[in-house]
N, C-alpha and C. Protein backbone atom coordinates (compact mmCIF):
# COMPACT_ATOMS: atom_id res chain seq x y z
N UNK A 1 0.81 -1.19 0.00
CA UNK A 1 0.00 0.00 0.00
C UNK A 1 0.86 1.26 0.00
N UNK A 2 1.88 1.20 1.04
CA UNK A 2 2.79 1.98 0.78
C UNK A 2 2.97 2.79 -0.64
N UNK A 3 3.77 1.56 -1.55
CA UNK A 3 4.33 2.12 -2.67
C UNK A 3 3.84 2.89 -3.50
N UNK A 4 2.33 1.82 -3.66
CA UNK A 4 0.89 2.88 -4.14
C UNK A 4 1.10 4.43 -4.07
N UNK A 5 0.68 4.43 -2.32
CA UNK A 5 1.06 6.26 -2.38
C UNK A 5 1.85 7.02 -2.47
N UNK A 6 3.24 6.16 -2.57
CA UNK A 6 4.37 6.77 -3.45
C UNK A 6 4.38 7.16 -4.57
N UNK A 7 3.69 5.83 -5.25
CA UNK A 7 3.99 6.14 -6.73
C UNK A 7 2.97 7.28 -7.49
N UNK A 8 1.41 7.49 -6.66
CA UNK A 8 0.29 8.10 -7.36
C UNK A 8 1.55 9.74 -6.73
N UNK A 9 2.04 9.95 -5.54
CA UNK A 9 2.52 11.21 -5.12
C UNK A 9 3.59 11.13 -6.35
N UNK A 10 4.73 10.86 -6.60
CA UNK A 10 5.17 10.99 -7.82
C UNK A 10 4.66 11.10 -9.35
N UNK A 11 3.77 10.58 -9.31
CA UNK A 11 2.66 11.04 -10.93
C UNK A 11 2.12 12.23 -10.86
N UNK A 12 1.68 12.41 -9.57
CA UNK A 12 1.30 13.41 -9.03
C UNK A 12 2.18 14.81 -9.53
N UNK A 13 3.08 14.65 -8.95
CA UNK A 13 4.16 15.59 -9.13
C UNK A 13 4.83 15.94 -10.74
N UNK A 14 4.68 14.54 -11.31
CA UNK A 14 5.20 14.56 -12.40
C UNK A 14 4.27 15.38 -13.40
N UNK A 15 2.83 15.29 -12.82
CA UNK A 15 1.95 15.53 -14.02
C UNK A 15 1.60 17.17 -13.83
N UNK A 16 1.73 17.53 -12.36
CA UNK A 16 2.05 19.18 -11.91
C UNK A 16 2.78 19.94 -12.49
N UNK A 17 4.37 19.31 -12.68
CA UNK A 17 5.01 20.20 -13.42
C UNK A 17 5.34 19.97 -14.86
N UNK A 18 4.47 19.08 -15.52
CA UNK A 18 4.34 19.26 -16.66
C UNK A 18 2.99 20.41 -17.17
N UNK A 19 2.30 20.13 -16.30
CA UNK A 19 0.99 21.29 -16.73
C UNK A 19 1.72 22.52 -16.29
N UNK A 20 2.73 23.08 -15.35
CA UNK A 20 3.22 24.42 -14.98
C UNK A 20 3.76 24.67 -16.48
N UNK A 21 4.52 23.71 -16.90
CA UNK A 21 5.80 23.76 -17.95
C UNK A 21 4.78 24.42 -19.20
N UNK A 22 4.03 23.57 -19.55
CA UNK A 22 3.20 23.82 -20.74
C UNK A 22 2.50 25.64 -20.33
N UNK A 23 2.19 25.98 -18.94
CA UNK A 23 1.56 27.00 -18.91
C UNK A 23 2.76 28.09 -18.96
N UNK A 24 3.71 27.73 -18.22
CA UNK A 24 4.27 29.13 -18.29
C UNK A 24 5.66 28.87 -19.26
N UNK A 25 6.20 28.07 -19.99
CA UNK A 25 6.97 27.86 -20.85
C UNK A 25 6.38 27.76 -22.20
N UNK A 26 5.69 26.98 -22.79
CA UNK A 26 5.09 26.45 -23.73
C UNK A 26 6.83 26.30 -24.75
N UNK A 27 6.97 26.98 -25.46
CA UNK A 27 8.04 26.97 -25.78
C UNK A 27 9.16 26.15 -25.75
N UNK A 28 8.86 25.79 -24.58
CA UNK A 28 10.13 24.33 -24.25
C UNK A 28 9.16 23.02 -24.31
N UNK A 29 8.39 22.71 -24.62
CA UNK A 29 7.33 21.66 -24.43
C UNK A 29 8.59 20.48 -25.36
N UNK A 30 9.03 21.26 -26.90
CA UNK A 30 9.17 20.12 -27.78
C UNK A 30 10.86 19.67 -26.73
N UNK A 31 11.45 20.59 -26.16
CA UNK A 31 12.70 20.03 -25.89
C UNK A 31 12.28 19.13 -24.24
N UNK A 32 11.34 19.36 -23.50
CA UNK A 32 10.90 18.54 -21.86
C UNK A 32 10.54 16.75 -22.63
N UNK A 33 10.07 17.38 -24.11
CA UNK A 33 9.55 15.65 -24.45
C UNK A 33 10.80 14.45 -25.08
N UNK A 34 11.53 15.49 -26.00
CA UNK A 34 13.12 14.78 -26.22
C UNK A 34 14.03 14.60 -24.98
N UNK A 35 13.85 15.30 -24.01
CA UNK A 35 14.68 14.81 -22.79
C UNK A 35 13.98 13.79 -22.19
N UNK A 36 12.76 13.77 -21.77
CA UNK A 36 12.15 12.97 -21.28
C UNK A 36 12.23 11.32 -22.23
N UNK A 37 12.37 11.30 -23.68
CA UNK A 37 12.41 10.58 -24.79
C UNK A 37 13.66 9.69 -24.10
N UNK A 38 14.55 10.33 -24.66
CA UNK A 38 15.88 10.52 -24.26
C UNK A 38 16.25 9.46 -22.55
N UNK A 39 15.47 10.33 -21.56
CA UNK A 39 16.05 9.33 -20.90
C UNK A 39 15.34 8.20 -20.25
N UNK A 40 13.88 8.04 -20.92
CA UNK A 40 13.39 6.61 -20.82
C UNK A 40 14.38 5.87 -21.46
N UNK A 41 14.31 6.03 -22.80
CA UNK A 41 15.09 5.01 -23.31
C UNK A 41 16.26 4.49 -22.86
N UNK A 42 16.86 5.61 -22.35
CA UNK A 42 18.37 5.34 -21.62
C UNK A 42 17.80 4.09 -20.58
N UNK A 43 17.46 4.94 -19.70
CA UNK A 43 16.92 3.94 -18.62
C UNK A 43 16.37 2.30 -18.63
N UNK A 44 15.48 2.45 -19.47
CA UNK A 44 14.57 1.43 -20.08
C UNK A 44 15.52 -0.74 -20.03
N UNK A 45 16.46 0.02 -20.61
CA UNK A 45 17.48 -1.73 -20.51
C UNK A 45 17.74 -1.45 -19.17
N UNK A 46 17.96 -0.94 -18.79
CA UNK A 46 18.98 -0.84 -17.14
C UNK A 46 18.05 -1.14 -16.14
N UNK A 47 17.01 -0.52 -16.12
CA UNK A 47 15.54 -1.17 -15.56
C UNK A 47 15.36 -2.60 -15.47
N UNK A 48 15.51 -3.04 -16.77
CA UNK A 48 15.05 -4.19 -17.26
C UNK A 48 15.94 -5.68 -16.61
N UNK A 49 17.13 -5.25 -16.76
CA UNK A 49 18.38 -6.08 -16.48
C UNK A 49 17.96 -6.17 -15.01
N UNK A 50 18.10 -4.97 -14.31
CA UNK A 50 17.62 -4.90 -12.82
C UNK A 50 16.46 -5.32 -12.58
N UNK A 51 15.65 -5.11 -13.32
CA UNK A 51 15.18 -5.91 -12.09
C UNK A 51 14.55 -7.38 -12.63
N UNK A 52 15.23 -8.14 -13.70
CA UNK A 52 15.41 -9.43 -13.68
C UNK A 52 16.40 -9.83 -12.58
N UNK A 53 17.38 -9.37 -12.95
CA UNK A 53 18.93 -9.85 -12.30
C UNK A 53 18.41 -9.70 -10.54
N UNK A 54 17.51 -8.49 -9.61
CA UNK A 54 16.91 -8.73 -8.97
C UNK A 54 16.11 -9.85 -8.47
N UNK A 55 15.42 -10.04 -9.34
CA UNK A 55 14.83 -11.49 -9.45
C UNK A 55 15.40 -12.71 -8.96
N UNK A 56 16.22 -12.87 -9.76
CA UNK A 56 17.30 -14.00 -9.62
C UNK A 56 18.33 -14.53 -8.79
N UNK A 57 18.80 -12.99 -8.43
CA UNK A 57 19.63 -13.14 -6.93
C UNK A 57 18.41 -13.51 -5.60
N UNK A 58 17.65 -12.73 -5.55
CA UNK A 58 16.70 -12.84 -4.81
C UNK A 58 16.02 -14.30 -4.89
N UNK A 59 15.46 -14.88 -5.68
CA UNK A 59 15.09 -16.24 -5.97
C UNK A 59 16.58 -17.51 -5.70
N UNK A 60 17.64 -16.76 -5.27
CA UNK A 60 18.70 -17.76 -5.33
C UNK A 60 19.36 -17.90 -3.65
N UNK A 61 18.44 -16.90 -3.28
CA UNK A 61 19.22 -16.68 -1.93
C UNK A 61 18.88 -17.75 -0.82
N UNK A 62 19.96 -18.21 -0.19
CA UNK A 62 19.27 -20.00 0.46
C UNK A 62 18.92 -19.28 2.10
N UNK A 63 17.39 -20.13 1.63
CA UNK A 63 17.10 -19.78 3.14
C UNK A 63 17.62 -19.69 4.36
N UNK A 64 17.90 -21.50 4.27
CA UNK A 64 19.21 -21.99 5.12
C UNK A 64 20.54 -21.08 5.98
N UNK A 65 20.98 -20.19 4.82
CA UNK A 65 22.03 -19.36 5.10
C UNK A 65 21.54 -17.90 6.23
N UNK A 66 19.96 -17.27 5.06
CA UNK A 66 19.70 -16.62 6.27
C UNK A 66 18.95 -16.90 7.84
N UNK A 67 18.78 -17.67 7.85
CA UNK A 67 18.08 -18.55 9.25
C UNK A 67 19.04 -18.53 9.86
N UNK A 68 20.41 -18.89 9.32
CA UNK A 68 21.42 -19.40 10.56
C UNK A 68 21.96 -18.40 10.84
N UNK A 69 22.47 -16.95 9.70
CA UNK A 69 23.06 -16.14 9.68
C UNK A 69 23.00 -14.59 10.23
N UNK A 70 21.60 -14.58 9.11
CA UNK A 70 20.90 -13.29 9.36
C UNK A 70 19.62 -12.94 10.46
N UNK A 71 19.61 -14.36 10.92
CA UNK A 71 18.19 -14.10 11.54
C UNK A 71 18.45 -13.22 12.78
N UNK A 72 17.13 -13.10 13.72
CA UNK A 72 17.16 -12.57 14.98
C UNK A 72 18.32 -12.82 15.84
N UNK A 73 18.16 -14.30 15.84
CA UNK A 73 19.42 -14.88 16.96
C UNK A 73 20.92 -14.72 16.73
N UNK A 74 21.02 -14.54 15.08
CA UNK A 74 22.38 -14.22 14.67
C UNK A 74 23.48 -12.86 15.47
N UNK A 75 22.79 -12.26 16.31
CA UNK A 75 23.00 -11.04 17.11
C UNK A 75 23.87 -10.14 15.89
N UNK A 76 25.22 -9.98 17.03
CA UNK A 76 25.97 -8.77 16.11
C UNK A 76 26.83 -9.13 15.27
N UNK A 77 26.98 -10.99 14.77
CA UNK A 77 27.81 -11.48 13.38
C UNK A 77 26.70 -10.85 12.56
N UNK A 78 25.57 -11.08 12.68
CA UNK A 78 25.13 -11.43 11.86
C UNK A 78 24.49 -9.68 10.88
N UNK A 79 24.63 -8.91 12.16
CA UNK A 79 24.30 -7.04 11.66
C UNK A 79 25.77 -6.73 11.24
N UNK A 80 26.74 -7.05 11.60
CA UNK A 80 28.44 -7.44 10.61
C UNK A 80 28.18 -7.78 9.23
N UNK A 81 27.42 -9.02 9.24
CA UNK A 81 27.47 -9.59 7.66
C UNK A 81 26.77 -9.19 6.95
N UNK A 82 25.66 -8.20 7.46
CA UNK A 82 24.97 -7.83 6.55
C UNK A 82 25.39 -6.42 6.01
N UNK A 83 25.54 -5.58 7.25
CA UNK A 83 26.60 -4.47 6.79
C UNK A 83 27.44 -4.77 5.24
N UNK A 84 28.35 -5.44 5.53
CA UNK A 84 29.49 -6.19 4.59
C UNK A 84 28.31 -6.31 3.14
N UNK A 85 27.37 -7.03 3.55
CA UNK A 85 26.26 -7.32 1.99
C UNK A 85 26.28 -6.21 1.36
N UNK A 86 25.18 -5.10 2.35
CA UNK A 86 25.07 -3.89 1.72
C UNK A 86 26.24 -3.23 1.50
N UNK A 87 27.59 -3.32 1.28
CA UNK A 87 28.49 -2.82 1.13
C UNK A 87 28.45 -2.47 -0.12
N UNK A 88 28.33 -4.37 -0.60
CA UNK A 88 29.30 -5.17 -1.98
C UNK A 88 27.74 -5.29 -2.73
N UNK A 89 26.68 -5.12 -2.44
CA UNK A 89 25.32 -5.15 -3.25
C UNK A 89 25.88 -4.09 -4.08
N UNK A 90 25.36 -4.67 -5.49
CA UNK A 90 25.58 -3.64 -6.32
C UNK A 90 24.31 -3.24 -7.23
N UNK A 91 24.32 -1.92 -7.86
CA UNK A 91 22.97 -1.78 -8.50
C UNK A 91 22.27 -0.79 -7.97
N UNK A 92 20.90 -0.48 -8.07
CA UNK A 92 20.06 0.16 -7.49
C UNK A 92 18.85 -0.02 -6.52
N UNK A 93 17.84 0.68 -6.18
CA UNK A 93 17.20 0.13 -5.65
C UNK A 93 16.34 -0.89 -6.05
N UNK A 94 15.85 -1.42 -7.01
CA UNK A 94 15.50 -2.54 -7.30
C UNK A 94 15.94 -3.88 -6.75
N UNK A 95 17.43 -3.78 -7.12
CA UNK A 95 18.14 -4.93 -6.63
C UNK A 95 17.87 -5.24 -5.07
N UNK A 96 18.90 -3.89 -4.09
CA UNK A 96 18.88 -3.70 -2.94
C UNK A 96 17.49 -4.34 -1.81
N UNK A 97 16.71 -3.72 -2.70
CA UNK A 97 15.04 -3.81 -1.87
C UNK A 97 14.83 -5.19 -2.06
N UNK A 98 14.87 -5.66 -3.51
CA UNK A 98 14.58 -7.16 -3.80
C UNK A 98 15.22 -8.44 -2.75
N UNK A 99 16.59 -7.78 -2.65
CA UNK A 99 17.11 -8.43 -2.02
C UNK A 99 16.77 -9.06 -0.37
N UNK A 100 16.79 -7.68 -0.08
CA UNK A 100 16.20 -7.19 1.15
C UNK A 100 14.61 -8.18 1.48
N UNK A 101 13.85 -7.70 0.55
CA UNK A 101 12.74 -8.57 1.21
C UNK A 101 12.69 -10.01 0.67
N UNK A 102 13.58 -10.33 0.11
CA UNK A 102 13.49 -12.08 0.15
C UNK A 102 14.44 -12.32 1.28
N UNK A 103 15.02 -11.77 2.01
CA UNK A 103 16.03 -12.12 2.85
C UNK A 103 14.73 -11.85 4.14
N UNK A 104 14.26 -11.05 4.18
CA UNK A 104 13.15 -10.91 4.81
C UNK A 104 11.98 -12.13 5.09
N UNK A 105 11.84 -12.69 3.98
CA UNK A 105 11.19 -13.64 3.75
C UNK A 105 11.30 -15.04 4.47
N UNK A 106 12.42 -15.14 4.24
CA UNK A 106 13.54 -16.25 4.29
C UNK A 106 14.03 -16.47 5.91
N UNK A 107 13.93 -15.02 6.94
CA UNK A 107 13.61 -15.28 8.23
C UNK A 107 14.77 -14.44 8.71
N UNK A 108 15.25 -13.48 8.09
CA UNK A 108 16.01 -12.13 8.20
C UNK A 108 15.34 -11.83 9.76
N UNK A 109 16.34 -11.15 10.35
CA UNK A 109 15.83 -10.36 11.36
C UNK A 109 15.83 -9.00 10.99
N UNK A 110 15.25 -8.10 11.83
CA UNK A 110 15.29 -6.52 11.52
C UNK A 110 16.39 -5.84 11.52
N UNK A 111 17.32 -6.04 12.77
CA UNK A 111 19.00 -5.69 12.76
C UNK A 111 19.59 -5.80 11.61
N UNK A 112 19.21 -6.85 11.04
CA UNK A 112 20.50 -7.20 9.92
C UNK A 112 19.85 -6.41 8.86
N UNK A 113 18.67 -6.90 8.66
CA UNK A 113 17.72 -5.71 7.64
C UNK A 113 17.96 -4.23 7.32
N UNK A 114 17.89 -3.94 8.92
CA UNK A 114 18.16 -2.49 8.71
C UNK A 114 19.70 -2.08 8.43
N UNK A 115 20.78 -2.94 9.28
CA UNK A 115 22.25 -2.51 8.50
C UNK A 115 22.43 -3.43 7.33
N UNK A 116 22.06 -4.05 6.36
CA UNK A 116 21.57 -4.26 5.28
C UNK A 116 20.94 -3.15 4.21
N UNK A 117 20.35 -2.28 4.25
CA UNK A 117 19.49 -1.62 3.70
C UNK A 117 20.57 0.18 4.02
N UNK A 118 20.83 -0.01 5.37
CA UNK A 118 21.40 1.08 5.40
C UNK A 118 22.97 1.10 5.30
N UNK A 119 23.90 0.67 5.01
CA UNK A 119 25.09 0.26 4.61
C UNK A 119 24.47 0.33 2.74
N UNK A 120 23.86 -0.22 2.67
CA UNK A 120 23.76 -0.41 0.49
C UNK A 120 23.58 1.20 0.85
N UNK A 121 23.09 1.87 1.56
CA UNK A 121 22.30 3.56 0.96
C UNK A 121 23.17 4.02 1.18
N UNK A 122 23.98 4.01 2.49
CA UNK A 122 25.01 5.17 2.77
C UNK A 122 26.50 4.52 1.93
N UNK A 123 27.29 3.24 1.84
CA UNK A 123 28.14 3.31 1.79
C UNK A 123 28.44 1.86 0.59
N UNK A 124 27.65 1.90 -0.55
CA UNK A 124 27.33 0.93 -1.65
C UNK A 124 29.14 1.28 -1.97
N UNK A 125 29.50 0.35 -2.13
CA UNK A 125 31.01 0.21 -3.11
C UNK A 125 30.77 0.54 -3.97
N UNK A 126 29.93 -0.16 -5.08
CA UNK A 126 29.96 0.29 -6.42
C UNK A 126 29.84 1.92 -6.83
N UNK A 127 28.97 2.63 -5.74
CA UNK A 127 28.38 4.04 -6.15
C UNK A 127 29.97 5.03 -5.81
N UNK A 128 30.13 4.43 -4.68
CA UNK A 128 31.31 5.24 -4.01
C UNK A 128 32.48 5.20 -4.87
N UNK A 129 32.87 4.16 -5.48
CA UNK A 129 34.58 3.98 -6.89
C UNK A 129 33.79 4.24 -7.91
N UNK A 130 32.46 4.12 -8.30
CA UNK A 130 32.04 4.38 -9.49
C UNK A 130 31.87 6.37 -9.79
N UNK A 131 31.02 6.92 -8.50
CA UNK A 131 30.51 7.93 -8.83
C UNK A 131 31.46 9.03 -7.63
N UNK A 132 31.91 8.34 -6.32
CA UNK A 132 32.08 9.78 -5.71
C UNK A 132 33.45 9.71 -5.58
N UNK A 133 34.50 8.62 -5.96
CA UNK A 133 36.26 8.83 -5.64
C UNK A 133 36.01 9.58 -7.07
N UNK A 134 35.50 9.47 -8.29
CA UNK A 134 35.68 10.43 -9.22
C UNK A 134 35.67 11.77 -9.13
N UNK A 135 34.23 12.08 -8.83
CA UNK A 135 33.94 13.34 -8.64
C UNK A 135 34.02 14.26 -7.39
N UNK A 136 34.36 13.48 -6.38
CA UNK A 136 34.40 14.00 -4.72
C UNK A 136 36.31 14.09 -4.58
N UNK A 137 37.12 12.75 -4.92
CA UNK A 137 37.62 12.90 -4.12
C UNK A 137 38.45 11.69 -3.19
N UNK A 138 39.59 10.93 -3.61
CA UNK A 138 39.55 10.16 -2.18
C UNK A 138 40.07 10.44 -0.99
N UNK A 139 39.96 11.27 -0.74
CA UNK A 139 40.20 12.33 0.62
C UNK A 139 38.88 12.30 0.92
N UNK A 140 38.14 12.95 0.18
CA UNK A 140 36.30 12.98 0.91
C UNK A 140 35.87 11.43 1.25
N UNK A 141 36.10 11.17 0.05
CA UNK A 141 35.22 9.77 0.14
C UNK A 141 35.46 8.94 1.47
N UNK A 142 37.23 9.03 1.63
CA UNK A 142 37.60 7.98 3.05
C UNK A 142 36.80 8.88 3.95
N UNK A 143 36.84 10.02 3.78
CA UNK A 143 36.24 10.50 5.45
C UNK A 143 35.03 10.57 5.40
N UNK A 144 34.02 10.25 4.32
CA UNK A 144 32.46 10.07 4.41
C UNK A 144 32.37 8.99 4.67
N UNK A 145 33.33 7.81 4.23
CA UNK A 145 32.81 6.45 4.53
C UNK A 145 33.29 5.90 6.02
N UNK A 146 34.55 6.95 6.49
CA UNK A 146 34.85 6.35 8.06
C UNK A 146 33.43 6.74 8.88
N UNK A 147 33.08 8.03 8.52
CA UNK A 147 32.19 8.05 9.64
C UNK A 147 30.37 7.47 8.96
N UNK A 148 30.58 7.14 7.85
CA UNK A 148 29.56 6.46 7.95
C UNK A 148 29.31 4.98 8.10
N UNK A 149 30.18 4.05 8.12
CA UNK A 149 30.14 3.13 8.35
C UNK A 149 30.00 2.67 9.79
N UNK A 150 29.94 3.66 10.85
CA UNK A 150 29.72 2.79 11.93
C UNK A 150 27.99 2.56 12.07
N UNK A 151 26.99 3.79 11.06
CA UNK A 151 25.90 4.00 11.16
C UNK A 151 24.91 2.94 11.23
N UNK A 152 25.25 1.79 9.94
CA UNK A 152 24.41 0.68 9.57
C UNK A 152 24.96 -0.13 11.20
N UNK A 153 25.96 -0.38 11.27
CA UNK A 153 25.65 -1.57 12.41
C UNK A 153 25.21 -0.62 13.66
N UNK A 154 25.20 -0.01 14.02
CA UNK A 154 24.53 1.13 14.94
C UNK A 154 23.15 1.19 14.91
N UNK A 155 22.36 1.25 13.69
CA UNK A 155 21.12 1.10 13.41
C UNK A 155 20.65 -0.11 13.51
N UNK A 156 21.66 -0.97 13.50
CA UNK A 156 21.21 -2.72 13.10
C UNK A 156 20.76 -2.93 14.50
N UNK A 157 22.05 -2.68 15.50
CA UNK A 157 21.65 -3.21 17.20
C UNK A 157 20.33 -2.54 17.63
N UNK A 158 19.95 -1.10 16.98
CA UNK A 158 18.88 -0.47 18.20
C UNK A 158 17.88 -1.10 17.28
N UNK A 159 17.64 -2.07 15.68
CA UNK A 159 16.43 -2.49 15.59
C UNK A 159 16.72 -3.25 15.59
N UNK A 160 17.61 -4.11 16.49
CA UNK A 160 17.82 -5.91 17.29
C UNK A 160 16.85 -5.64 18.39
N UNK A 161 17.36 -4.51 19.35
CA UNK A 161 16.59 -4.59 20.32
C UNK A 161 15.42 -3.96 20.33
N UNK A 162 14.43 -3.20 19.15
CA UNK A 162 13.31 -2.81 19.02
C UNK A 162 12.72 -3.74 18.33
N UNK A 163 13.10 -4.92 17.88
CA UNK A 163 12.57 -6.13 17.51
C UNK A 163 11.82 -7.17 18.44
């Protein structure tokens, strides 16, 4: 139900400032539709890949492993290993989430969930060598990721024990 009212608030939004655009631009209408053209299509395979490849990891993940690993009882190995997941998860949210709730499924506890989920957001490998040692910096980057990495397992213990 959630996503629902995510997604109608984003149409929402989307369809607002296209009626502003048309009222007080008109003029740019033909170039908002070639960008917009433009980056469905871009998008469109990358989507696609994701969230098969979502699929698949997610459909591959052995229960077994998270029961023993990730679950409730796994305490603080187990908000460690998931940290470490969301590290090395790569991709977007498709993947991440997919992941996330089949691991969920499968008998995940909330600790690991949440430094799972929050380790991929704050401190994803791939985003960090792909997008911010480029453009940030590896001077920034080490010192965004020292102090963010204690966050996910920090978050993991207080929803161990709000579990």
């Amino acid at each position: 139900m959630n996503i629902l009212i995510g997604t109608i608030l984003i149409w929402g939004a989307a369809f607002w400032a296209v009626r502003h655009l048309h009222r007080t631009a008109p003029e740019a209408r033909p170039e908002l539709y070639r960008r917009a053209g433009e980056t469905f299509l871009f998008m469109l395979p990358r989507l696609a890949v994701g969230l098969i490849g979502a699929g698949f990891l997610a459909a591959l993940l052995p229960e077994a492993f998270v029961q023993r690993w990730l679950s409730a009882q796994s305490g603080v190995s187990g908000i460690l290993l998931a940290t470490g997941f969301g590290v090395l998860t790569p991709g977007g949210p498709f993947v991440a989430f997919a992941i996330g709730a089949s691991a969920l499924k499968a008998g995940a506890g909330a600790g690991a969930l949440v430094a799972y989920v929050t380790s991929w957001s704050l401190v994803s490998m791939v985003r960090t060598l792909s997008y911010e040692v480029p453009l940030m910096g590896r001077r920034f980057t080490l010192l965004r990721v020292m102090i963010s990495l204690p966050a996910p397992i920090l978050l993991g213990l207080i929803a161990s024990l709000a579990q």
